[in-house]
N, C-alpha and C. Protein backbone atom coordinates (compact mmCIF):
# COMPACT_ATOMS: atom_id res chain seq x y z
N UNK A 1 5.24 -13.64 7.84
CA UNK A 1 5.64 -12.36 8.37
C UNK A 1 7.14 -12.43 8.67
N UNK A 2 7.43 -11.25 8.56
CA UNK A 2 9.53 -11.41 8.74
C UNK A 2 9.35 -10.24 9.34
N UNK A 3 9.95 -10.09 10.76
CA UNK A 3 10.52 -9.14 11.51
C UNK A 3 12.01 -9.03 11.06
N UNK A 4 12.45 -7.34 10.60
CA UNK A 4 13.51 -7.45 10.11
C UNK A 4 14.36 -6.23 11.73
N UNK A 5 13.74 -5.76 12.14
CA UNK A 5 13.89 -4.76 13.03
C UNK A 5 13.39 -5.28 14.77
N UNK A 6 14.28 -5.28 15.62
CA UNK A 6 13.64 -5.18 17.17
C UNK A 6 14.42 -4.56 17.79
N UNK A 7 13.75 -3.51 18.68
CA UNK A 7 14.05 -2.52 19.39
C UNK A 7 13.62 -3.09 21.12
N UNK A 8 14.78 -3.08 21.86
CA UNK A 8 14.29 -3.25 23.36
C UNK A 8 14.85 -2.28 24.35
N UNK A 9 14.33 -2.23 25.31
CA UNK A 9 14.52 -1.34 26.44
C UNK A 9 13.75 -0.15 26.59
N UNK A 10 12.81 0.53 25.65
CA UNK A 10 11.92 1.43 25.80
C UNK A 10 10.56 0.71 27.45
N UNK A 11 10.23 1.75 28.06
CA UNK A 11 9.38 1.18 28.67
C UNK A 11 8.05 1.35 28.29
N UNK A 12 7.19 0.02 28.28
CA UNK A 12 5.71 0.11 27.78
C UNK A 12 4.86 1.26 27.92
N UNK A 13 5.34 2.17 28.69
CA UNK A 13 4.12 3.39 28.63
C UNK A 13 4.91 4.28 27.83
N UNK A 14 5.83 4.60 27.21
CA UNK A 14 6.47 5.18 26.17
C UNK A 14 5.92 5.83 25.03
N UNK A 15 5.73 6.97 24.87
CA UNK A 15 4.75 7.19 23.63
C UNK A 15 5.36 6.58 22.18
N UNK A 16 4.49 6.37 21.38
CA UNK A 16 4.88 5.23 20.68
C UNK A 16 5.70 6.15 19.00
N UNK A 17 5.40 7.63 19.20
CA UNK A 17 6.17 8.43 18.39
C UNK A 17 7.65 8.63 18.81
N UNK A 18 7.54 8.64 19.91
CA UNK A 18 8.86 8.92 20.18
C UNK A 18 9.52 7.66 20.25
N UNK A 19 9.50 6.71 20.22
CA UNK A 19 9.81 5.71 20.22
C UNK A 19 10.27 5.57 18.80
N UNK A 20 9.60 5.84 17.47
CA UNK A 20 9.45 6.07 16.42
C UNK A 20 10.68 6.47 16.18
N UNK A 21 10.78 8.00 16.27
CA UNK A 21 11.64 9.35 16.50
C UNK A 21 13.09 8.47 16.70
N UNK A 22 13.07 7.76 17.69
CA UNK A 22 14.15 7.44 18.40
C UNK A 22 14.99 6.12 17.59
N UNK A 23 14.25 5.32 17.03
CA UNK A 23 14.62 4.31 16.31
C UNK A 23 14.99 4.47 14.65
N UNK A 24 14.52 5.54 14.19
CA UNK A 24 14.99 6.02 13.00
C UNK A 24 15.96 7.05 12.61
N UNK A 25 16.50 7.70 14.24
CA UNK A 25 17.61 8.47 13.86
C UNK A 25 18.53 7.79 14.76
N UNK A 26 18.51 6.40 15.30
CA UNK A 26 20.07 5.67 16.05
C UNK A 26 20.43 5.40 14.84
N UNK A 27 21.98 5.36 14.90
CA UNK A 27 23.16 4.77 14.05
C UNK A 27 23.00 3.17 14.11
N UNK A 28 22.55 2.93 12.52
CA UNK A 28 21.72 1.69 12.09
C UNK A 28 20.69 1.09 12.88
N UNK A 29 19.57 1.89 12.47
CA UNK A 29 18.04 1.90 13.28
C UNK A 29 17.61 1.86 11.96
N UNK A 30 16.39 1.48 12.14
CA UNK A 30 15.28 1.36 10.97
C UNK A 30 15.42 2.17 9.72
N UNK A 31 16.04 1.39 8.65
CA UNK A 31 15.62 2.07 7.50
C UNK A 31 14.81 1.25 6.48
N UNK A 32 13.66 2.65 6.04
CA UNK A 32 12.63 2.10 5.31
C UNK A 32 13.19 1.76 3.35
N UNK A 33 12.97 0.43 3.16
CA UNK A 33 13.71 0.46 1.37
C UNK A 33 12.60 1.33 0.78
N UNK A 34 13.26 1.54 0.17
CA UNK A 34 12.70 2.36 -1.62
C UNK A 34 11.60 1.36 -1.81
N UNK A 35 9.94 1.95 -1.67
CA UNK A 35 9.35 1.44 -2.63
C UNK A 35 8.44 0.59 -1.35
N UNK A 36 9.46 0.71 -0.07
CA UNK A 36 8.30 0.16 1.17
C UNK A 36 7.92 0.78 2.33
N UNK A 37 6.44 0.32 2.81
CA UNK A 37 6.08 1.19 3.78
C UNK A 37 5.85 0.27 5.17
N UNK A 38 5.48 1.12 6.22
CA UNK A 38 5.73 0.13 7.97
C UNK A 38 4.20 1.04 7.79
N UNK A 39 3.32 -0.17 8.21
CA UNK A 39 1.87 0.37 8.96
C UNK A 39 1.96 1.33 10.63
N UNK A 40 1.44 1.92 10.67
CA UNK A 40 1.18 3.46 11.74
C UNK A 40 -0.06 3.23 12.10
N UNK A 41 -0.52 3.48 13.59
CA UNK A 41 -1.91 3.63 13.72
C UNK A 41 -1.64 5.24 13.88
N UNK A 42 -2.96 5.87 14.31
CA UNK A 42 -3.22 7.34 14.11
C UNK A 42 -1.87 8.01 15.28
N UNK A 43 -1.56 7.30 16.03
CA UNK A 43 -0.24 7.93 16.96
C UNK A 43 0.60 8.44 16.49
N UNK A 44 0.95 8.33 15.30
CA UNK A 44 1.74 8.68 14.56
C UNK A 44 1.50 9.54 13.24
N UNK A 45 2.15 10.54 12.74
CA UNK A 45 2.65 11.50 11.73
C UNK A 45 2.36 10.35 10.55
N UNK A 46 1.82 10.77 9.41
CA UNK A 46 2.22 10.55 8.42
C UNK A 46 3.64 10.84 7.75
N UNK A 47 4.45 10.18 7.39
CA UNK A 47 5.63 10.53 6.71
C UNK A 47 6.47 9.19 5.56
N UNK A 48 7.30 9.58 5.01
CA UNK A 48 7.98 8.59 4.08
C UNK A 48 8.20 7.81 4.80
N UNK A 49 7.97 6.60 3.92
CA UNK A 49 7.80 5.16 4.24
C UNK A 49 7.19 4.65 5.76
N UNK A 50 5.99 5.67 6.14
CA UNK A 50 4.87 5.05 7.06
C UNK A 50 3.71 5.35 6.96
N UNK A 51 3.11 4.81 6.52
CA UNK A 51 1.53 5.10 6.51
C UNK A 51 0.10 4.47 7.05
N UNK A 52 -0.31 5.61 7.72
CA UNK A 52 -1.37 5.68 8.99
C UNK A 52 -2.99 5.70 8.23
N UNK A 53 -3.90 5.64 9.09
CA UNK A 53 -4.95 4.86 8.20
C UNK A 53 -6.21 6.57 8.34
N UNK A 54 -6.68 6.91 7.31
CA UNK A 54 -7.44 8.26 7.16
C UNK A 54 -7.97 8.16 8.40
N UNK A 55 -8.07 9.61 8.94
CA UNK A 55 -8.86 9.76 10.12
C UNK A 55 -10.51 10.07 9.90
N UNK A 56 -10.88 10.15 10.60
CA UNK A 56 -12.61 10.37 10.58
C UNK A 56 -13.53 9.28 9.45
N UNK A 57 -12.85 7.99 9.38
CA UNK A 57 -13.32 7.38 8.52
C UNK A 57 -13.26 5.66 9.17
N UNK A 58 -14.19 5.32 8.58
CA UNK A 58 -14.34 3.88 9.68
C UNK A 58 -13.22 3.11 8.96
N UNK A 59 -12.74 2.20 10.26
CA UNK A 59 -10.82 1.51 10.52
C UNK A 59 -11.22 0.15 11.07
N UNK A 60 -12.24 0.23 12.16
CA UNK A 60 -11.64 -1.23 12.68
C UNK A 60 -12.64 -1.73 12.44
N UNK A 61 -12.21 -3.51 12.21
CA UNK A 61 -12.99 -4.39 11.22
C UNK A 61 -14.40 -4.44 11.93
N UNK A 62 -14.98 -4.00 13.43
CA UNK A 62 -15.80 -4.33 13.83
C UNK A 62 -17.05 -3.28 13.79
N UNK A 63 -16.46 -2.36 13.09
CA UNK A 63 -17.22 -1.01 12.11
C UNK A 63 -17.51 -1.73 10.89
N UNK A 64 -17.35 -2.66 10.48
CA UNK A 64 -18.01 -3.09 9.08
C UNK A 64 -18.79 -3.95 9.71
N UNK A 65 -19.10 -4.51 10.33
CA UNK A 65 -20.10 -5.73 11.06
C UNK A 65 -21.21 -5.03 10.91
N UNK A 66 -21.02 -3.85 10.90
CA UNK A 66 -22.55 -2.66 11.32
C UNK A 66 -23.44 -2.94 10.33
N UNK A 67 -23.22 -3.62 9.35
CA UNK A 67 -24.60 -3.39 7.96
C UNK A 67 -24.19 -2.38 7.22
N UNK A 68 -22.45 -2.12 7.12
CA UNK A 68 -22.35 -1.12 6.19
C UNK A 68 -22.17 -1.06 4.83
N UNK A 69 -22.64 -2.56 4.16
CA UNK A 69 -22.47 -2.93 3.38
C UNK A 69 -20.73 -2.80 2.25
N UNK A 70 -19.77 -2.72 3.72
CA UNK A 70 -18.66 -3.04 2.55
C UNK A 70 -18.18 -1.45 2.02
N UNK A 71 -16.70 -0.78 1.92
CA UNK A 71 -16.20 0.11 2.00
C UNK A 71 -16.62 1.03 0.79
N UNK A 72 -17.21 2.11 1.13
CA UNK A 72 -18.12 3.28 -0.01
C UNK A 72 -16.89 4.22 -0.65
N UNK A 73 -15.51 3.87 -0.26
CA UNK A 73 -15.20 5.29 -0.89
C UNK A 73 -13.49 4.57 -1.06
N UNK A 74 -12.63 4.89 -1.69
CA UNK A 74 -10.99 4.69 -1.63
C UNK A 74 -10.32 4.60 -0.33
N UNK A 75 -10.83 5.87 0.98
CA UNK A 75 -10.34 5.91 1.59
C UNK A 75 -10.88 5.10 2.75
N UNK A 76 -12.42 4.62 2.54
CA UNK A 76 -12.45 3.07 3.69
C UNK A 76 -11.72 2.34 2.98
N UNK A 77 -11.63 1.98 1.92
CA UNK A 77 -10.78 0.71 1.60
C UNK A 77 -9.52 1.00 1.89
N UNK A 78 -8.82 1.70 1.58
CA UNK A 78 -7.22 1.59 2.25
C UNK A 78 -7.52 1.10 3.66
N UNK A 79 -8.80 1.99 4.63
CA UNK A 79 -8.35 1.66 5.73
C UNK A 79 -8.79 0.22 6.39
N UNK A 80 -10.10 -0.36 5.72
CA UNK A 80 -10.25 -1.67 5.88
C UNK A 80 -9.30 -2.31 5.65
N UNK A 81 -8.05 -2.56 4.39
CA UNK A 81 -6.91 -3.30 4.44
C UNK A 81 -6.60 -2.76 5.44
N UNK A 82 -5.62 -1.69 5.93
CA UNK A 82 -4.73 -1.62 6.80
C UNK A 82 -5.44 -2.29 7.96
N UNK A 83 -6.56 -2.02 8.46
CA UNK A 83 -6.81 -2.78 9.52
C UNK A 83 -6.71 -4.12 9.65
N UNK A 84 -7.16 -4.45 8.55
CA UNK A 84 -6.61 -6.05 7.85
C UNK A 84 -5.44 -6.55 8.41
N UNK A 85 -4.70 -5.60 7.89
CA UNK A 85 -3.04 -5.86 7.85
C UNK A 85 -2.98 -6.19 9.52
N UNK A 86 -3.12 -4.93 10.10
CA UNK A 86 -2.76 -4.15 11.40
C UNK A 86 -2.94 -5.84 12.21
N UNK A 87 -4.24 -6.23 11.86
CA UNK A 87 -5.01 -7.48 13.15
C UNK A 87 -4.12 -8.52 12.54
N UNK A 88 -3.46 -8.70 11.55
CA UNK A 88 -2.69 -9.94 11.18
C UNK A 88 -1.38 -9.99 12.37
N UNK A 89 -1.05 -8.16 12.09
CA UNK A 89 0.48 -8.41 13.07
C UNK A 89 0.04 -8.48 14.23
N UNK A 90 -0.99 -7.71 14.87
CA UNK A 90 -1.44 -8.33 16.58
C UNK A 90 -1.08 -9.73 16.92
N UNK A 91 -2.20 -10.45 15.52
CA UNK A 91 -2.59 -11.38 16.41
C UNK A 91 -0.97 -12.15 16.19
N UNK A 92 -0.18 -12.05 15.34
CA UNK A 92 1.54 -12.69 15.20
C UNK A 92 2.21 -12.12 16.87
N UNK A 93 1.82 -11.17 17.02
CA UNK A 93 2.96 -10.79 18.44
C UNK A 93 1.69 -11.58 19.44
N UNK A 94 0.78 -11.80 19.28
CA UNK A 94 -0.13 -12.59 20.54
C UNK A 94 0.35 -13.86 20.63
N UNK A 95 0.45 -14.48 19.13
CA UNK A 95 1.32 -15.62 19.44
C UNK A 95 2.84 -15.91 20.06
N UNK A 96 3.41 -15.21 19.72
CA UNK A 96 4.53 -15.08 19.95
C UNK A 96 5.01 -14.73 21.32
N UNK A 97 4.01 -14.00 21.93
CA UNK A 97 4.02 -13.50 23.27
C UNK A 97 3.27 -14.76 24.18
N UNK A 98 3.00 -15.41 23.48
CA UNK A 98 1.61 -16.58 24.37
C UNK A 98 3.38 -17.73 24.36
N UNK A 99 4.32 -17.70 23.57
CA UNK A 99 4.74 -19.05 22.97
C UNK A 99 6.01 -18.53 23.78
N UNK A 100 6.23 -17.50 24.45
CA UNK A 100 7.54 -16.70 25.56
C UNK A 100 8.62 -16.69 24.24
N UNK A 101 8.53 -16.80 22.90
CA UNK A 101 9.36 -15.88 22.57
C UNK A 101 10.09 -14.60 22.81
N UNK A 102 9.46 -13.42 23.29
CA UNK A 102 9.83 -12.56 23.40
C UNK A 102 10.67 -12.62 25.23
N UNK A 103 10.63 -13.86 25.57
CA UNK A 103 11.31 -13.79 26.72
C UNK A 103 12.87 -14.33 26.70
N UNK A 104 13.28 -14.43 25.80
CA UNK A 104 14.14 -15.23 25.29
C UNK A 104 15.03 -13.96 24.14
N UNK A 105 16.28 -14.26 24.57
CA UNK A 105 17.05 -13.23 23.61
C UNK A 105 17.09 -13.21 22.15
N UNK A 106 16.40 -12.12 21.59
CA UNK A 106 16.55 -12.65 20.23
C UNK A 106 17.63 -12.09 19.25
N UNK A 107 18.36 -12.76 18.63
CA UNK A 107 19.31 -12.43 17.72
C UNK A 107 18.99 -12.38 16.33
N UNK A 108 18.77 -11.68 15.05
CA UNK A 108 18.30 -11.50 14.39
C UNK A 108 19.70 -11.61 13.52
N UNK A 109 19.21 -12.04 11.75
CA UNK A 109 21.24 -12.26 11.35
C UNK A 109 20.48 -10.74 10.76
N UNK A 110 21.85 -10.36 10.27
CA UNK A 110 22.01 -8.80 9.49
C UNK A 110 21.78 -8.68 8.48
């Protein structure tokens, strides 16, 4: 995993769109390349280069445990990956947060 982007000083109860909002229109804030996308949970708008996982359709991996024998349609499978995806980066910031990285200044090169 490569964090290419960190944003600090928002406070944790912050809605997480506006936060969004806010980091993609500062002068050199997040820009998405040609051809890539940043995972969204439903808090967020669908829009270029972010994509959020279908609504009304089973997402988290512990909805397939059910005996559902495995994703019936295009749009569980996108969202079984993304959830995929989604629990990979959790569990990377759990580590990272367990290991006080994030307590520690981070400098990122450009």
């Amino acid at each position: 995993m490569q964090f290419i982007y960190v944003l600090t000083g928002w406070e944790g109860s912050a809605v997480d769109s506006h936060v969004l909002r806010d980091v993609v229109h500062r002068e050199g804030g997040l820009r998405v390349p040609a051809g890539n996308y940043y995972l969204c949970d439903n808090g967020y708008a669908n829009a270029e280069g972010f994509l959020t996982p279908y609504r009304g359709v089973c997402y988290h991996l512990r909805e397939w445990d059910r005996g559902l024998g495995g994703p019936q349609n295009r749009e569980e499978l996108f969202n079984l990956k993304h959830s995929s995806a989604c629990n990979v980066i959790d569990r990377t910031f759990g580590c990272l947060t367990f290991i006080g990285y994030f307590t520690q200044p981070v400098i990122l090169p450009a």
